[in-house]
Structure formats: structure tokens, C-alpha cells
C-alpha atoms as a PDB file:
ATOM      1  CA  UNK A   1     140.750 137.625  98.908  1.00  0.00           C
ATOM      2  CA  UNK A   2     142.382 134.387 101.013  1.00  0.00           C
ATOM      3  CA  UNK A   3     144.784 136.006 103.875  1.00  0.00           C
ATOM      4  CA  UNK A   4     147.393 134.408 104.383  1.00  0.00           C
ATOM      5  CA  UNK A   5     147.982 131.637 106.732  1.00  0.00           C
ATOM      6  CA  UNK A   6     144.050 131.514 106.750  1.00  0.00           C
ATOM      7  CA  UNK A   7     141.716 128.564 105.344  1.00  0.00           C
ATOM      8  CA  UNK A   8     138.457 129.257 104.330  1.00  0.00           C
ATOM      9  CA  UNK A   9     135.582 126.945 106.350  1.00  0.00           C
ATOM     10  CA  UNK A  10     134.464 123.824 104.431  1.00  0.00           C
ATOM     11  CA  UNK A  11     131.495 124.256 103.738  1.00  0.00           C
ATOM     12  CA  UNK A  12     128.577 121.582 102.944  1.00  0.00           C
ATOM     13  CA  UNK A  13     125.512 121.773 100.830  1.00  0.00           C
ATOM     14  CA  UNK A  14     122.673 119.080 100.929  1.00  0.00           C
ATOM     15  CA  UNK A  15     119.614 118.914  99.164  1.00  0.00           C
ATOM     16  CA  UNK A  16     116.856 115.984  99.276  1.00  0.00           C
ATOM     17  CA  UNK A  17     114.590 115.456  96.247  1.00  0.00           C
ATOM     18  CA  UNK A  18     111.718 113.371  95.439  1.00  0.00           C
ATOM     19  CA  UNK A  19     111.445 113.893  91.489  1.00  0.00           C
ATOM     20  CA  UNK A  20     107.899 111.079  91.134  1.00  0.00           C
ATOM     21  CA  UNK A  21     105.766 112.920  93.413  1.00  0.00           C
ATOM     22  CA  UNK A  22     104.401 116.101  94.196  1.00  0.00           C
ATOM     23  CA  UNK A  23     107.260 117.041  97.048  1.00  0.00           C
ATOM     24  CA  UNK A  24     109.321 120.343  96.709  1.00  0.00           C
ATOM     25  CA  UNK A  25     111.968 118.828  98.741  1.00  0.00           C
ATOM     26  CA  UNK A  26     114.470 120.345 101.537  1.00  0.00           C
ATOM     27  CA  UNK A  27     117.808 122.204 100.959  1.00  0.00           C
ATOM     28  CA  UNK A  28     120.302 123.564 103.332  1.00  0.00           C
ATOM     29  CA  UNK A  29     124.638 124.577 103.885  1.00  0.00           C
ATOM     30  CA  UNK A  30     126.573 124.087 107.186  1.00  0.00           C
ATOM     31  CA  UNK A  31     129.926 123.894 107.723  1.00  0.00           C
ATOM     32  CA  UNK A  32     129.807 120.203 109.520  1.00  0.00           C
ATOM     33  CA  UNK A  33     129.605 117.332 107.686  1.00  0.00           C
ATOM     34  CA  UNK A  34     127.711 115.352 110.276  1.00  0.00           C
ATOM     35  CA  UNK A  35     124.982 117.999 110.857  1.00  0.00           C
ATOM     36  CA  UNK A  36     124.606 117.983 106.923  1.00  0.00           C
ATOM     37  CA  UNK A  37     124.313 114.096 107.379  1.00  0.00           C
ATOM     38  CA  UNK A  38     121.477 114.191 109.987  1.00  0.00           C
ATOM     39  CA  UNK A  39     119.476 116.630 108.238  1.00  0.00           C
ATOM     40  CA  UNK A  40     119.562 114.971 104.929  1.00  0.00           C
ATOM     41  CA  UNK A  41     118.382 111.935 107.586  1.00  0.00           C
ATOM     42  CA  UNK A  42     115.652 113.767 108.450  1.00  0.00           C
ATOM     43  CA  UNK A  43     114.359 114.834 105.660  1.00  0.00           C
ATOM     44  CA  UNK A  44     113.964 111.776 104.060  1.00  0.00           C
ATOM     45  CA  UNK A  45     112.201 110.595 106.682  1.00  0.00           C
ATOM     46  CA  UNK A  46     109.621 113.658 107.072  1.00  0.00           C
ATOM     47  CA  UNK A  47     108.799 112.935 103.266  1.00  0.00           C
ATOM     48  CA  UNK A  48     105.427 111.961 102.802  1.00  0.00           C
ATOM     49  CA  UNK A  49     104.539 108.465 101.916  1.00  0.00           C
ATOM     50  CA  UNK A  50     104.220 109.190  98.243  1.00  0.00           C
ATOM     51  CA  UNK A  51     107.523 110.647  98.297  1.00  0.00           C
ATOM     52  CA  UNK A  52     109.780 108.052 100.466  1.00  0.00           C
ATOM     53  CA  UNK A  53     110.291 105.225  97.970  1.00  0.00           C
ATOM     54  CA  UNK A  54     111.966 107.519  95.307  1.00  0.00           C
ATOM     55  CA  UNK A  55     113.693 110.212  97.547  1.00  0.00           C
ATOM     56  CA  UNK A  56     117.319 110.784  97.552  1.00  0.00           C
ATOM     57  CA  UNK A  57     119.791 113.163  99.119  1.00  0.00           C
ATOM     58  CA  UNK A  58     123.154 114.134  98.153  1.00  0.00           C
ATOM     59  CA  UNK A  59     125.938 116.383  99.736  1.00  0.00           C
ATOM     60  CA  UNK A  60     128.459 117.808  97.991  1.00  0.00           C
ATOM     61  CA  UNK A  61     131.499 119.635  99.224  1.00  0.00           C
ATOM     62  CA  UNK A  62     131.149 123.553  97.805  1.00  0.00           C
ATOM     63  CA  UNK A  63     133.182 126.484  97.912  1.00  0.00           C
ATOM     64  CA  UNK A  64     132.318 130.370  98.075  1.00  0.00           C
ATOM     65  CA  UNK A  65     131.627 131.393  94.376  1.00  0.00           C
ATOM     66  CA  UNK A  66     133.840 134.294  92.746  1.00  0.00           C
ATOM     67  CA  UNK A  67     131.418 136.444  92.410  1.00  0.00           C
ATOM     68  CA  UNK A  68     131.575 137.286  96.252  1.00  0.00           C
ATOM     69  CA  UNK A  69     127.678 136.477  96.439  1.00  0.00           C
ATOM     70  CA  UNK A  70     126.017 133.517  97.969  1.00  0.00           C
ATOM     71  CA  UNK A  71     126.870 131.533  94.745  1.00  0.00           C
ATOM     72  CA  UNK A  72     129.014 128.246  95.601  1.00  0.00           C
ATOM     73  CA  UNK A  73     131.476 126.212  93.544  1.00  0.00           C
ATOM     74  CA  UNK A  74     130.976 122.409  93.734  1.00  0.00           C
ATOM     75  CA  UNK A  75     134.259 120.501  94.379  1.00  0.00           C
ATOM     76  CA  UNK A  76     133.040 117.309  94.891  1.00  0.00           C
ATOM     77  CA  UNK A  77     130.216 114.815  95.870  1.00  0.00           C
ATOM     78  CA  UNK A  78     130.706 113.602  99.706  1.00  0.00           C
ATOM     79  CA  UNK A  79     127.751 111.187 100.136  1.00  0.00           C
ATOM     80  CA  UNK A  80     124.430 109.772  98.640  1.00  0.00           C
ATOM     81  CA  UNK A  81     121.375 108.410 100.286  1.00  0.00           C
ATOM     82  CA  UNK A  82     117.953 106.879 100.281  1.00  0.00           C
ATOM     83  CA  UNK A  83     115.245 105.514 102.508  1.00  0.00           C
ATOM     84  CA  UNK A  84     115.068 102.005 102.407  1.00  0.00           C
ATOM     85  CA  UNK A  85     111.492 101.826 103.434  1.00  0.00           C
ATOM     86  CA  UNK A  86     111.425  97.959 104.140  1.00  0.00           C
ATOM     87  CA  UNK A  87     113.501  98.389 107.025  1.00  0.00           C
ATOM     88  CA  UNK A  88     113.258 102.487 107.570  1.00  0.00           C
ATOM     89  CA  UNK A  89     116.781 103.198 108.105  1.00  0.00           C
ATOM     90  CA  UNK A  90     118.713 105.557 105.712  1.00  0.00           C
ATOM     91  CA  UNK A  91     121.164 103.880 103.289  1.00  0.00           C
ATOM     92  CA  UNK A  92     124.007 105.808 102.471  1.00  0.00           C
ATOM     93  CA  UNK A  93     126.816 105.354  99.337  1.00  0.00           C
END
């Protein structure tokens, strides 16, 4: 239950995935945007070769779940991105 006059945190989920090669990827929440940024940044980079050229990473905004567990509720995707390995900076959409 919400109190009143109180907002629940916003609350970030990222996960990075490499679905042609044998990667099990990385996975994380935070409540900053930014710090869900950097470490979907760094994991892309800490792939292994293999895994860079098809790795992605997406985080989407989530909320606590109903069932009062550590389920979450997407609302909405906030950002996509991928390694461009030509010039090894992470692109983001």
C-alpha cells in the first residue's frame, strides 16, 4: 500500500544479452538511470570477442509487482544499445 503524499522510487532494470554465442549475459536493478546506463556500458564491453558483435542491452523502466515479491511490472523501454566494434564505443537508441 502507496501512503499518501509518498512516491515509490523509480526503479531501473537492465539486462545485456548475446543470443549467437555461448555468453549467459549480465542483469541488474538500481534506482538511477545513469548507473543502469554505465553498467549496461560495461558489460558490453567485458563480453568476450565471440559475443561483442551481436550483444545488446536494454533498460526498461519497472515497477514493484503486486504480488509484494521481487516480481516487477514493466512500464516502459528507456534505452537500447550495442557495441559498435569498429570504433568500440557503445551506441545507444
Amino acid at each position: 500500500m502507496i501512503a499518501l503524499g509518498r512516491r515509490e522510487p523509480t526503479i531501473y532494470a537492465w539486462d545485456v544479452e548475446a543470443p549467437d554465442a555461448d555468453w549467459t549475459g549480465w542483469s541488474g536493478v538500481t534506482d538511477n538511470r545513469y548507473r543502469a546506463r554505465r553498467r549496461v556500458a560495461e558489460a558490453l564491453r567485458a563480453a568476450g570477442p565471440d559475443a561483442r558483435a551481436g550483444a545488446y542491452g536494454v533498460i526498461r523502466q519497472v515497477e514493484l509487482g503486486f504480488g509484494g515479491g521481487l516480481d516487477y511490472r514493466d512500464v516502459g523501454v528507456v534505452g537500447r544499445a550495442r557495441l559498435d566494434c569498429d570504433i568500440d564505443a557503445v551506441v545507444w537508441t
